[in-house]
Protein backbone atom coordinates (compact mmCIF):
# COMPACT_ATOMS: atom_id res chain seq x y z
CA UNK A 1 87.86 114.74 138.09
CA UNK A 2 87.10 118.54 137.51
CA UNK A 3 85.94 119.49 134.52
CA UNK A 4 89.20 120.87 133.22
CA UNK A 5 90.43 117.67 133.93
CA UNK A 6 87.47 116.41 131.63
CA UNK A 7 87.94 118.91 128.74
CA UNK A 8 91.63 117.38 128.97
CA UNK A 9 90.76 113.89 128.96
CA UNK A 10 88.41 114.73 125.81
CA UNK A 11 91.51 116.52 123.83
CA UNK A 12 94.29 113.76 124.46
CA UNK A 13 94.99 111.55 121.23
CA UNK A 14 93.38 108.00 121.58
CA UNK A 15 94.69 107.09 118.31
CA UNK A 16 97.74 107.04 118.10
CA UNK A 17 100.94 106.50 115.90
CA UNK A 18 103.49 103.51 116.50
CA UNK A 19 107.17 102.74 115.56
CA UNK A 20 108.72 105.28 113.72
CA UNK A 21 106.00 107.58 113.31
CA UNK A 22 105.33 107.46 117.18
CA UNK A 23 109.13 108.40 117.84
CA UNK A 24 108.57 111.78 115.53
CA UNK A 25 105.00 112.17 117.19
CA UNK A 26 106.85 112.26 120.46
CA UNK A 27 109.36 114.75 119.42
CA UNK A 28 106.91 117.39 117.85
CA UNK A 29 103.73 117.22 119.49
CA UNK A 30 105.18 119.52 122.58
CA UNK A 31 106.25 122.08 119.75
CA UNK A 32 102.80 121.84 118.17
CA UNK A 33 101.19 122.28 121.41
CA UNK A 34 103.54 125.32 122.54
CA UNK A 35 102.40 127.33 119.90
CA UNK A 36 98.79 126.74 119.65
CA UNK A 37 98.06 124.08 117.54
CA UNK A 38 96.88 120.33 118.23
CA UNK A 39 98.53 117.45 116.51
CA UNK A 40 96.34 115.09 114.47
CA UNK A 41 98.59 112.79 112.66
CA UNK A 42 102.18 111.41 111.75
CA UNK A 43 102.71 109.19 108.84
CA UNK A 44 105.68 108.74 107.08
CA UNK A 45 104.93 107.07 103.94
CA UNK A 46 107.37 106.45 100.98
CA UNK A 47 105.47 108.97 98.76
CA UNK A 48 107.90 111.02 96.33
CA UNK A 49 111.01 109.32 98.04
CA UNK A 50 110.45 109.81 101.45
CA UNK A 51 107.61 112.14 102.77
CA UNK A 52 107.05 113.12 106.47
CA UNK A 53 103.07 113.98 106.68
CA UNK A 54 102.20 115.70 109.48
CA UNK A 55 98.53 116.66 110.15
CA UNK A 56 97.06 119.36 112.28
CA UNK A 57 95.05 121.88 113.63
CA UNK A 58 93.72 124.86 116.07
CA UNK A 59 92.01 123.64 118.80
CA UNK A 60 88.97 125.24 117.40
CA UNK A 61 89.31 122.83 114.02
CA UNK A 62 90.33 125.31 112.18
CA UNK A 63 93.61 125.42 110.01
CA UNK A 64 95.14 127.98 106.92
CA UNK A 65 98.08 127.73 105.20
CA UNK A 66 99.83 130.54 106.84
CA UNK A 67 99.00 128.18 109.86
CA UNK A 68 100.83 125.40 107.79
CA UNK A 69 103.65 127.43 107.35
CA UNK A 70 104.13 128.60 111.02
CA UNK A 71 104.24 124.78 111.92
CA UNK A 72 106.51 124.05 109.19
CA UNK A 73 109.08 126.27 110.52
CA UNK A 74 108.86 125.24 113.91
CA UNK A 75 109.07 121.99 113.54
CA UNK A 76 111.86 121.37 110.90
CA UNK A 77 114.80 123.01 113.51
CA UNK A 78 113.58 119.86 116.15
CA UNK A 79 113.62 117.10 113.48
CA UNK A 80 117.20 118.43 112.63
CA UNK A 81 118.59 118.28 116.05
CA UNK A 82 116.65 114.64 116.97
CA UNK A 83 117.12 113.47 113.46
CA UNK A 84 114.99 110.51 113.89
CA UNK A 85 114.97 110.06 110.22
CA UNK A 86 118.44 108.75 108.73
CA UNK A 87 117.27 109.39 104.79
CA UNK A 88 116.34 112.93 102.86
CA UNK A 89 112.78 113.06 103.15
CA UNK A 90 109.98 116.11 102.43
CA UNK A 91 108.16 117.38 105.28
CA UNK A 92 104.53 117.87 104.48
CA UNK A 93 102.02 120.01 107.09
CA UNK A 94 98.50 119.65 106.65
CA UNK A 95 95.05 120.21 108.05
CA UNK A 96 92.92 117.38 108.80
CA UNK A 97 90.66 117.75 105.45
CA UNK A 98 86.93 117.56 105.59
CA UNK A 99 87.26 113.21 105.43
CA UNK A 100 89.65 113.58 108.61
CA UNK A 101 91.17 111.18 110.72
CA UNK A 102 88.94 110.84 114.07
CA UNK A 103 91.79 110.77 116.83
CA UNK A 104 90.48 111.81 120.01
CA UNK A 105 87.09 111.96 121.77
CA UNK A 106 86.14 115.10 121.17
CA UNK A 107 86.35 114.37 117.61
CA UNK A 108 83.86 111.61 117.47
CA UNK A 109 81.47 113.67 119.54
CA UNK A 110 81.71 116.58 117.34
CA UNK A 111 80.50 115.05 114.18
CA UNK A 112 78.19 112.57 115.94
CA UNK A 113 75.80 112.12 112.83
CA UNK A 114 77.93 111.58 109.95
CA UNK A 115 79.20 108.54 108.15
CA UNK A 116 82.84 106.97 108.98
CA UNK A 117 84.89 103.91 108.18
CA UNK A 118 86.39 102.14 111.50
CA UNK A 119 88.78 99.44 111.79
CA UNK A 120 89.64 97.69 115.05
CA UNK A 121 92.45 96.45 116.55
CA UNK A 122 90.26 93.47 117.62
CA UNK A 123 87.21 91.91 116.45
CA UNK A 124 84.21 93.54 117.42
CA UNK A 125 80.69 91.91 116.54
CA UNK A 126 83.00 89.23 114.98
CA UNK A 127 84.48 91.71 112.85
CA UNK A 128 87.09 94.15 112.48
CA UNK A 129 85.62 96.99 109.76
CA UNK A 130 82.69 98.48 110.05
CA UNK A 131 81.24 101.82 107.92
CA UNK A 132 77.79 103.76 109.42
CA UNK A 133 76.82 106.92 111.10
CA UNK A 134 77.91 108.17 114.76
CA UNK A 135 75.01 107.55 116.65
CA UNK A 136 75.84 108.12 120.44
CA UNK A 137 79.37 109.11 122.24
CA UNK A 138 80.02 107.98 125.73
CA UNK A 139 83.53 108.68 127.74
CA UNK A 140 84.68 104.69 126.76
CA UNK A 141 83.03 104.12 123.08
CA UNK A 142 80.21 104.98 120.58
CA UNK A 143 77.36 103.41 118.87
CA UNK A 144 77.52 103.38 115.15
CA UNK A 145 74.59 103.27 112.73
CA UNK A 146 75.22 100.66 110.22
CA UNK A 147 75.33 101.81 106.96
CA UNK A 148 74.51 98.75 105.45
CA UNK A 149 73.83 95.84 107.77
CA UNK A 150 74.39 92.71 106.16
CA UNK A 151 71.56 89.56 107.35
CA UNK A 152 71.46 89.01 110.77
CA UNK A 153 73.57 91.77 111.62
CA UNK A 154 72.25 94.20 114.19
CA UNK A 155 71.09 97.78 113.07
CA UNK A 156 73.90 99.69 115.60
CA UNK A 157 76.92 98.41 117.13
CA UNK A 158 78.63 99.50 120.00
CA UNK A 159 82.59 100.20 119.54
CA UNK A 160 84.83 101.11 122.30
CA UNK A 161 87.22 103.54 121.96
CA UNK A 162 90.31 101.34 123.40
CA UNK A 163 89.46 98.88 120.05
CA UNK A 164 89.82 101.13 117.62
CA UNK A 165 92.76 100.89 115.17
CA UNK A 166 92.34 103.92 113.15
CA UNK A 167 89.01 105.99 112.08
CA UNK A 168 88.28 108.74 109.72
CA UNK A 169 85.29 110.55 108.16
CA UNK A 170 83.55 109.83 105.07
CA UNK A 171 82.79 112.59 102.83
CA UNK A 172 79.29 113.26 101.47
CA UNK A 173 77.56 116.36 100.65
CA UNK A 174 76.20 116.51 104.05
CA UNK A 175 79.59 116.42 105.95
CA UNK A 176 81.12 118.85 103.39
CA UNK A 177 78.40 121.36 104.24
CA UNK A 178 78.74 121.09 108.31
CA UNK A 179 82.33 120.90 107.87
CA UNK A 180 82.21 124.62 105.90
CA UNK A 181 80.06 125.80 108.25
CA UNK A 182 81.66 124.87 111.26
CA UNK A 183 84.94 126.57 110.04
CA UNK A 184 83.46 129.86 109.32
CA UNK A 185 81.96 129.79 112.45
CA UNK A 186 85.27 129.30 114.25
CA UNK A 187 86.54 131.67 111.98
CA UNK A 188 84.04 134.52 113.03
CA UNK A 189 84.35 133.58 116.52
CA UNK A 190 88.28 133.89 116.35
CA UNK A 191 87.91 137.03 115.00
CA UNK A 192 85.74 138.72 117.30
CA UNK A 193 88.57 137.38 120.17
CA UNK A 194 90.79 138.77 118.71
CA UNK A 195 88.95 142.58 118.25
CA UNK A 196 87.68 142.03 122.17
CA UNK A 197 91.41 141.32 122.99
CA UNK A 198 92.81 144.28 120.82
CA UNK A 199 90.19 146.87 119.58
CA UNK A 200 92.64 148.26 117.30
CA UNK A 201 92.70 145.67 115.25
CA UNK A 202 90.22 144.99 112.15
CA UNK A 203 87.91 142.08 113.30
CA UNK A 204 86.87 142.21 109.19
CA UNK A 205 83.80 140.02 108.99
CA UNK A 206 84.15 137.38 106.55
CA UNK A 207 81.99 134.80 105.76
């Protein structure tokens, strides 16, 4: 495997969507992808009638409204033509958040650390839910740090990847600080690509 290859393997979704909100994954995540973006999530829930949620993101984590907006109108022209939705519902595009869904790889290495809630498909440990901190990331699981370890529970326990049923971030104060700081620095970073790329432009320098 090169290590393109690798970087691709790390990216793909491991968590995935099923019935209906598979379906709508498969018909928008090729738009998402063509214009820059990286899907996170599909969920269509019956929230305020009938809302289409639709979570996502630049590859570098980072995600505006304007970025919202740009999805928005991509997608909506590709639900119309598939239709795989036979009632009125309202499309909703939306970063991750700070407490977000942990979907691929990539994702669990990055925030290797902080606390998160997992549930698995099958019983793990003889049990299906567990809540610590990412301890250790390997290409077919990671360790988790219990956060509370009941009696006679061991301190870590080691979750593979192909178990896991859906996993997301807790928040605390410490994950709300890396979080910020992560997404100015992709921020700054973007910006200065985009001077190097066009000098013309204003890099501005925000923090």
């Amino acid at each position: 495997m090169t290590e393109n290859d690798a970087i691709a393997a790390q990216d793909q979704r491991i968590i995935v969507e099923t019935g209906i909100d598979a379906r709508i994954a498969g018909i928008i995540e090729p738009v998402v992808e063509a214009i820059g973006f990286r899907l996170v999530r599909v969920r269509l829930t019956g929230q305020n009638g009938l809302t289409l949620q639709i979570m996502a993101e630049r590859p570098d984590g980072t995600m505006t409204v304007e970025g919202c907006e740009e999805l928005s109108r991509a997608i909506s022209p590709v639900l119309d033509v598939d239709d795989p939705i036979d009632k009125a519902y309202h499309l909703e595009v939306s970063s991750p958040g700070i407490d977000r869904p942990l979907v691929r790889k990539s994702d669990f290495a990055a925030w290797i650390g902080h606390l998160a809630k997992i549930e698995t498909a099958v019983l793990v440990d003889n049990r299906k839910r567990f809540k610590g901190r990412i301890a250790e990331v390997s290409d077919s699981g990671f360790t988790l740090e219990r956060d509370q370890a009941s009696y006679g529970d061991e301190p870590t326990v080691a979750i593979p990847f192909d178990a896991i049923d859906e996993a997301r971030l807790v928040l605390t104060d410490d994950l709300v600080r890396d979080a910020l700081t992560k997404d100015r620095q992709a921020r700054k970073a973007a910006r200065k690509k985009k001077h190097d790329d066009d000098p013309a432009a204003d890099g501005g320098d925000e923090d």
